[in-house]
N, C-alpha and C. Protein backbone atom coordinates (compact mmCIF):
# COMPACT_ATOMS: atom_id res chain seq x y z
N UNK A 1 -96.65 -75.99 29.76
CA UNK A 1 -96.42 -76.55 28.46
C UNK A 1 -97.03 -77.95 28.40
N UNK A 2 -97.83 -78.51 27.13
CA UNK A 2 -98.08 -79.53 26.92
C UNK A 2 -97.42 -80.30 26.54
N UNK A 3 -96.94 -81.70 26.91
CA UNK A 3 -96.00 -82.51 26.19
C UNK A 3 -96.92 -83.74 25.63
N UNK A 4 -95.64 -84.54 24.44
CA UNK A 4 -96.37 -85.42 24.07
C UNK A 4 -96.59 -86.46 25.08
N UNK A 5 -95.82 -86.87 26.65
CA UNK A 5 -96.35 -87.83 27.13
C UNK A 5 -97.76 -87.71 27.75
N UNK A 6 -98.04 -85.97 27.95
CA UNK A 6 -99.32 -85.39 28.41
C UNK A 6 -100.90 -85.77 27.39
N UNK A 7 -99.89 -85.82 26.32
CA UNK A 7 -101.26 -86.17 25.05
C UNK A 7 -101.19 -87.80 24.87
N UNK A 8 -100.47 -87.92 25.26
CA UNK A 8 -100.79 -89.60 25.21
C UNK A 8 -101.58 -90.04 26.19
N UNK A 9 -101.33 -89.32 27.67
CA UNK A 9 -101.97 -89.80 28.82
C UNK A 9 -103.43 -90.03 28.49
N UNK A 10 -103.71 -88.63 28.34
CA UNK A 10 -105.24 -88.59 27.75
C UNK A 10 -105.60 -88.82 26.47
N UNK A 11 -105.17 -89.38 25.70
CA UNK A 11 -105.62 -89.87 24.62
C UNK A 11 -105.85 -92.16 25.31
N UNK A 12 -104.90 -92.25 26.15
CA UNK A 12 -104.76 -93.26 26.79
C UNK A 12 -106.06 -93.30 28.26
N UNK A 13 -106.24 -92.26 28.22
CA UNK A 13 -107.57 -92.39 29.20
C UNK A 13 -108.87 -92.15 28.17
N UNK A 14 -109.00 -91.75 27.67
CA UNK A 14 -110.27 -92.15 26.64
C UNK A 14 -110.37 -93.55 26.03
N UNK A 15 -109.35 -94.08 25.49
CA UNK A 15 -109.37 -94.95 25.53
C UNK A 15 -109.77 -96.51 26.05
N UNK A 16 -109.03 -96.62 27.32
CA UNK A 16 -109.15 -97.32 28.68
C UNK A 16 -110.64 -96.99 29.39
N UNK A 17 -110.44 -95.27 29.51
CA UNK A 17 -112.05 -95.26 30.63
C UNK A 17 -111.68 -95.45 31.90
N UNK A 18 -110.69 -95.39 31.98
CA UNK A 18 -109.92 -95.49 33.74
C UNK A 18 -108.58 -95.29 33.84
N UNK A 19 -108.72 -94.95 35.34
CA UNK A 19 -107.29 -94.42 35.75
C UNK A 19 -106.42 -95.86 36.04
N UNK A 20 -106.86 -96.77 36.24
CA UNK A 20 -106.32 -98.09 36.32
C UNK A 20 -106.02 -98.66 35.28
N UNK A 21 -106.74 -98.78 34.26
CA UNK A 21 -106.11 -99.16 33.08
C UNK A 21 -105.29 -98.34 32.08
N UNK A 22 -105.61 -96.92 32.10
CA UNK A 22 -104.21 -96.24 31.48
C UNK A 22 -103.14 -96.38 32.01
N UNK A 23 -103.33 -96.34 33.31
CA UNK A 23 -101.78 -96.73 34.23
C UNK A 23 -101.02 -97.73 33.85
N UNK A 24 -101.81 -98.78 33.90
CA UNK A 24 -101.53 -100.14 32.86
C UNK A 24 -101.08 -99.89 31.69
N UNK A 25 -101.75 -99.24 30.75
CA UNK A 25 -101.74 -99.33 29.70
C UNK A 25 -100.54 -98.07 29.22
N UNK A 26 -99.71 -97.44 29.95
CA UNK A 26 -98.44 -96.34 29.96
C UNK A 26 -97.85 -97.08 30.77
N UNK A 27 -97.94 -98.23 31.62
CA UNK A 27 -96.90 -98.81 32.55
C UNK A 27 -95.86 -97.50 33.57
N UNK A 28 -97.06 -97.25 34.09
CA UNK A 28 -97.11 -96.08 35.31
C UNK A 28 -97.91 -96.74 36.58
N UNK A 29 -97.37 -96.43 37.32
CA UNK A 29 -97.83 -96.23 38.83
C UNK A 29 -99.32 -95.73 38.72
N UNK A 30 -100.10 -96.45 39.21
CA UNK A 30 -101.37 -95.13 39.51
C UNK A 30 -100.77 -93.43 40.42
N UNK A 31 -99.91 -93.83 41.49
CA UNK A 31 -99.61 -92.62 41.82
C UNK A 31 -99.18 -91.66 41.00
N UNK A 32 -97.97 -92.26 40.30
CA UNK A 32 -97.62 -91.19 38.98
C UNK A 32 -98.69 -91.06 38.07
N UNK A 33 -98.97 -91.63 37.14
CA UNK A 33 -100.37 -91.36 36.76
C UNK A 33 -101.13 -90.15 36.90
N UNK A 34 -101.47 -90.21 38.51
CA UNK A 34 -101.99 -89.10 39.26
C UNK A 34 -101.42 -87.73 39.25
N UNK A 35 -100.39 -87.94 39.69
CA UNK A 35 -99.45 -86.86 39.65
C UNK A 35 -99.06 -85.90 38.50
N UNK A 36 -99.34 -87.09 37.56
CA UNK A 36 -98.66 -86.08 36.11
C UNK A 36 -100.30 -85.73 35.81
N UNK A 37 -101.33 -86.12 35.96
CA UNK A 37 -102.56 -85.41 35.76
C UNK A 37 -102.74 -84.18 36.56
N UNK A 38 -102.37 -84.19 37.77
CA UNK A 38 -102.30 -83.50 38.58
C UNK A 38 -101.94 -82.24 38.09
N UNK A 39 -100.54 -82.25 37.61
CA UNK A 39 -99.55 -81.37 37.25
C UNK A 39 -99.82 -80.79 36.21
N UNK A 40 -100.33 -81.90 35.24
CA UNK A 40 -101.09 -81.00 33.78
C UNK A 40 -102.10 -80.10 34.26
N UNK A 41 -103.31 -80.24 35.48
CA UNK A 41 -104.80 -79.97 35.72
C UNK A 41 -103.92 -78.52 36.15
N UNK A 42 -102.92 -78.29 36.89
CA UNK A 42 -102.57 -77.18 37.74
C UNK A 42 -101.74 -76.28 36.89
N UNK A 43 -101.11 -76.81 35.24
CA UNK A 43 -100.35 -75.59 34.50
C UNK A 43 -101.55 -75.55 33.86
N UNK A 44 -102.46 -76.19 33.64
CA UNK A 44 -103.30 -75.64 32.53
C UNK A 44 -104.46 -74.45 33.49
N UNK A 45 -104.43 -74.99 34.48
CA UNK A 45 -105.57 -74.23 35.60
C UNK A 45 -106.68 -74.63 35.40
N UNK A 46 -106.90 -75.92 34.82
CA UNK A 46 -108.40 -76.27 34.71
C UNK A 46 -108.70 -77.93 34.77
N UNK A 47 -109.52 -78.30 35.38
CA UNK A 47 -109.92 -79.91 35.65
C UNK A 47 -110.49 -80.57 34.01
N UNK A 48 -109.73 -81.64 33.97
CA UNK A 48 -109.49 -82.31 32.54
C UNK A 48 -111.19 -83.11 32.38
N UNK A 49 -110.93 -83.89 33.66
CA UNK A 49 -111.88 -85.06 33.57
C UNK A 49 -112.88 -85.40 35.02
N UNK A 50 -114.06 -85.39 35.04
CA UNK A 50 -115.03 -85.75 36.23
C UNK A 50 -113.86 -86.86 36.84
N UNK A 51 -113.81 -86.70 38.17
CA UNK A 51 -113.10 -88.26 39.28
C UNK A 51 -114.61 -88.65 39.22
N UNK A 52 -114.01 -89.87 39.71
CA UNK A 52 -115.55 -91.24 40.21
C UNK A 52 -116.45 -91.41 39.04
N UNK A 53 -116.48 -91.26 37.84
CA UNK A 53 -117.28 -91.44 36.99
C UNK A 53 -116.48 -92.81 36.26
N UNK A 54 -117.42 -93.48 35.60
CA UNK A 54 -117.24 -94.75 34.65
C UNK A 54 -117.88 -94.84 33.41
N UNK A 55 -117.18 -94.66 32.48
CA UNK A 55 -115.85 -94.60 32.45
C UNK A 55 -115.51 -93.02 32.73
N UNK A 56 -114.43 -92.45 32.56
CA UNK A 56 -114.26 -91.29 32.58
C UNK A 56 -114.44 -90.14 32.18
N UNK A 57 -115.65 -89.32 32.29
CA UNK A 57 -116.04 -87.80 31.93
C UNK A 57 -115.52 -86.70 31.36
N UNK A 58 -114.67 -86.36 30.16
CA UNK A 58 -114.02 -85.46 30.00
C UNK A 58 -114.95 -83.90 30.42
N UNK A 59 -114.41 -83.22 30.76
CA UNK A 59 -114.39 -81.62 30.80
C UNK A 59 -114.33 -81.04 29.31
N UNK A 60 -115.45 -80.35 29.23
CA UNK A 60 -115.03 -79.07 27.91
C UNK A 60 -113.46 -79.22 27.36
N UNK A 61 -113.13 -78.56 28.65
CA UNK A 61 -111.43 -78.83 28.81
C UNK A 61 -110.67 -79.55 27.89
N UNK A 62 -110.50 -80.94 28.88
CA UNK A 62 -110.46 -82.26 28.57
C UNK A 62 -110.74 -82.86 27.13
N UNK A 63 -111.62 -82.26 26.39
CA UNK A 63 -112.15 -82.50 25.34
C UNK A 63 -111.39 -81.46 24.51
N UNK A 64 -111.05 -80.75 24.34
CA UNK A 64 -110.12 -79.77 23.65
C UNK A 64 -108.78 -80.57 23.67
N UNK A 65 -107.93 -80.73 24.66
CA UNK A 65 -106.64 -81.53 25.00
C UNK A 65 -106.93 -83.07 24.23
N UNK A 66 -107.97 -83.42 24.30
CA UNK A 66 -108.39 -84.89 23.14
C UNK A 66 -108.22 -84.67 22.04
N UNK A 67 -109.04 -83.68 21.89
CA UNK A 67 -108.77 -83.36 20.28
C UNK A 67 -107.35 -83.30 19.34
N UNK A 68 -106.84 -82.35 20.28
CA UNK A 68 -105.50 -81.73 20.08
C UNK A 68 -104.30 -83.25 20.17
N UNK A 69 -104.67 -84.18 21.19
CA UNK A 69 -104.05 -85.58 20.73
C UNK A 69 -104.14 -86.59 19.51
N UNK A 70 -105.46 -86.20 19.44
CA UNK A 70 -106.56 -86.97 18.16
C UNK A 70 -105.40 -86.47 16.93
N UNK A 71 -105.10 -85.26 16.86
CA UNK A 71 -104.52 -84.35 15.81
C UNK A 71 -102.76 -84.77 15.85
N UNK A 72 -102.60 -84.05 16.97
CA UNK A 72 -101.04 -84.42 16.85
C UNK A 72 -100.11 -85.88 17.22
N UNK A 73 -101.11 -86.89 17.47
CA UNK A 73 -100.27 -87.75 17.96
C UNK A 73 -100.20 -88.94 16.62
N UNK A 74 -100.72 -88.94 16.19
CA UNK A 74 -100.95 -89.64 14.36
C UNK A 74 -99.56 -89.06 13.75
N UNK A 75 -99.67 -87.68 13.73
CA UNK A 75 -98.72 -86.85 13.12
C UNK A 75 -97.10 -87.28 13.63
N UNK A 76 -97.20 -86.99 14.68
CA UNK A 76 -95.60 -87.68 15.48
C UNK A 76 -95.26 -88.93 15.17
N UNK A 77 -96.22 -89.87 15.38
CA UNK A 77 -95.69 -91.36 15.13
C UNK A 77 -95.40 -91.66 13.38
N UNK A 78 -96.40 -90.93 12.42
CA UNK A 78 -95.95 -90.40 11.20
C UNK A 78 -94.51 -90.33 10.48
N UNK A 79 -94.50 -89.06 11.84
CA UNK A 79 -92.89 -88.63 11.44
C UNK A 79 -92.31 -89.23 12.13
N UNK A 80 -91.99 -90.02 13.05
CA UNK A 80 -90.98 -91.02 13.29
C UNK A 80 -90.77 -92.25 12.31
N UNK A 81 -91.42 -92.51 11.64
CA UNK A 81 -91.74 -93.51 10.54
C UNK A 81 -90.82 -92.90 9.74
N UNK A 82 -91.26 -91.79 9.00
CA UNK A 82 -90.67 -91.31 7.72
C UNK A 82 -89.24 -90.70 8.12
N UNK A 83 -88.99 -90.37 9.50
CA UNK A 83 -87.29 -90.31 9.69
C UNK A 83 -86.26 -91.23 9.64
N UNK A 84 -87.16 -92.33 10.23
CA UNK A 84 -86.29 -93.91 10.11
C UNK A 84 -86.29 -94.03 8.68
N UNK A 85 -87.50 -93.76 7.63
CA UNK A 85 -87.37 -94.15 6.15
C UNK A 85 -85.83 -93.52 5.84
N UNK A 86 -86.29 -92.06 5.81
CA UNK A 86 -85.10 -91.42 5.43
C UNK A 86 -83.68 -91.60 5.72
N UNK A 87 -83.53 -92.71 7.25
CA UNK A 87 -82.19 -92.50 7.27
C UNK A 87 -81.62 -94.18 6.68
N UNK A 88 -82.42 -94.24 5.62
CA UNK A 88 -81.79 -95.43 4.49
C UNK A 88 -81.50 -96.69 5.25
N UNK A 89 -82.44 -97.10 6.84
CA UNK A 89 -82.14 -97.92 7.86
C UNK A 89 -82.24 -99.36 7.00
N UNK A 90 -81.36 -100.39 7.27
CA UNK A 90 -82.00 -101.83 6.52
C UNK A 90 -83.17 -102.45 7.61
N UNK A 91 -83.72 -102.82 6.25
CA UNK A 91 -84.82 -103.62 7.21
C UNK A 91 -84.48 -104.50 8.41
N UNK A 92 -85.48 -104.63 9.41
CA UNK A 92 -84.91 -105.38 10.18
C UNK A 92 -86.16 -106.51 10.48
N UNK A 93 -85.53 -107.46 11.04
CA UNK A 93 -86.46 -108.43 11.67
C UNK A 93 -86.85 -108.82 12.63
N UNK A 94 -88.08 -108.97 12.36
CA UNK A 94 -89.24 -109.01 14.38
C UNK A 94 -89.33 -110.57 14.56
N UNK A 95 -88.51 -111.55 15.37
CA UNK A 95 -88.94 -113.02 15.85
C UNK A 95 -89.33 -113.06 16.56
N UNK A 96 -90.26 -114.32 16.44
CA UNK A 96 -91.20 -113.99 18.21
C UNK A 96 -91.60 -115.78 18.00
N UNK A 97 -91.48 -116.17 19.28
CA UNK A 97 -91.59 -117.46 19.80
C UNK A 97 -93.28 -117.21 20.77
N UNK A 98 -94.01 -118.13 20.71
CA UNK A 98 -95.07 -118.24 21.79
C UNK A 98 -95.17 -119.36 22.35
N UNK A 99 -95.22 -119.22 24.07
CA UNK A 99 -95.15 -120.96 24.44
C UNK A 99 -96.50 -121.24 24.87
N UNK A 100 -97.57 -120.21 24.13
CA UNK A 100 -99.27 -121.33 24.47
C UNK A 100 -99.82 -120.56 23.57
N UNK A 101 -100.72 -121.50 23.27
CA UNK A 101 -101.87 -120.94 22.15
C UNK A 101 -102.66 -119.49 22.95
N UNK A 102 -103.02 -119.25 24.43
CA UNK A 102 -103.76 -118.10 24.90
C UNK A 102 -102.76 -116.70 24.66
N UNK A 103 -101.42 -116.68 24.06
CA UNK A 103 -101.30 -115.57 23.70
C UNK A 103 -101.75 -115.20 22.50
N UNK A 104 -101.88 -115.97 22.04
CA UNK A 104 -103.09 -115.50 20.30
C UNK A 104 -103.87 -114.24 20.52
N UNK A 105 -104.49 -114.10 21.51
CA UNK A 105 -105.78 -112.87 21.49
C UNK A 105 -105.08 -111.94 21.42
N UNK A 106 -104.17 -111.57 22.48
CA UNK A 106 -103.19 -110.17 22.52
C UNK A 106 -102.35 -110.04 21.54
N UNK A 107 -101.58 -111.55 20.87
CA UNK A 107 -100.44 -111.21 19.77
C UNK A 107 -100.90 -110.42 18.69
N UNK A 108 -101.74 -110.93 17.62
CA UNK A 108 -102.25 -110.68 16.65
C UNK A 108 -102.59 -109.97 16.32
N UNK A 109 -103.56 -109.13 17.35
CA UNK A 109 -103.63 -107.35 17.40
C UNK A 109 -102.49 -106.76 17.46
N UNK A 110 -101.63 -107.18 18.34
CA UNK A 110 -100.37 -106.08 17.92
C UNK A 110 -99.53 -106.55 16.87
N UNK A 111 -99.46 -107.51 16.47
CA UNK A 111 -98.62 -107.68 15.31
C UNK A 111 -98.91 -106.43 14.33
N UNK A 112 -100.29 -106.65 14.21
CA UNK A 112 -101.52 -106.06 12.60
C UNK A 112 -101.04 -104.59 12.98
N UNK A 113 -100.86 -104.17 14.63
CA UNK A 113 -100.69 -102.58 14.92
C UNK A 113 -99.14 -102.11 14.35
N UNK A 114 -98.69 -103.43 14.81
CA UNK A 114 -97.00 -103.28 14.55
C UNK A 114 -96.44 -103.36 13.08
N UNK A 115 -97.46 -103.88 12.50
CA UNK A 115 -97.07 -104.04 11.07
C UNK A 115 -97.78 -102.59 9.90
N UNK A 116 -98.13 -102.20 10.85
CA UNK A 116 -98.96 -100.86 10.28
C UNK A 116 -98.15 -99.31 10.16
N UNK A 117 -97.15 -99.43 11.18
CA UNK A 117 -96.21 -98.54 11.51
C UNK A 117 -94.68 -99.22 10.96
N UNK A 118 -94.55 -100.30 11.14
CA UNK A 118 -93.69 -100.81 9.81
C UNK A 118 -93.75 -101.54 9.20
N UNK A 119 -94.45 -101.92 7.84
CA UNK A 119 -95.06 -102.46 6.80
C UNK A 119 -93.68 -103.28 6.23
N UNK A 120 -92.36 -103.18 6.30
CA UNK A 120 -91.67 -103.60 5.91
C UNK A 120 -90.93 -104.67 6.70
């Protein structure tokens, strides 16, 4: 069975282009990481992505399972949006303190991401 943390992985390795920085970027272990690729490569019975390539090579495969993230993972975060709408939640509020100007590069992008998924 495919799960959504399986479609994130690889939607999170296209992304990145490495097994080091999706790891990072899911705040996983490279071993786990590995492992849950592993585990996907062995129910599905087929190799996702070339190892040793830079950035990372999808498989035919691999490229089907992208797609299929491309598709459903928009959709999920969607509907988590519109369930919170529905359950009449009050708005709430995001404070955020910064103690140096060098978090600017990283904040700002996620604010704009964070404010995109809740506009309110």
């Amino acid at each position: 069975m495919i799960d959504i943390k399986h479609l994130k992985t690889i939607s999170t390795l296209k992304e990145t282009g490495s097994l080091v920085n999706t790891a990072r970027g899911l705040f996983l272990t490279q071993s786990a990481l590995s492992h849950q690729i592993k585990d996907l490569e062995n129910k599905l019975d087929c190799q996702l992505f070339e190892r040793k390539t830079q950035p990372v090579r999808f498989t035919p495969q691999g490229m089907l399972l992208l797609e299929l993230a491309n598709e459903i993972l928009p959709r999920v975060e969607a509907t988590k949006c519109r369930l919170k709408e529905s359950l009449n939640q009050p708005i709430s509020q995001l404070r955020l303190s910064v103690e140096c100007h060098a978090c600017f590069h990283w904040l700002l992008p996620t604010i704009k991401e964070f404010n995109n998924f809740w506009p309110d």
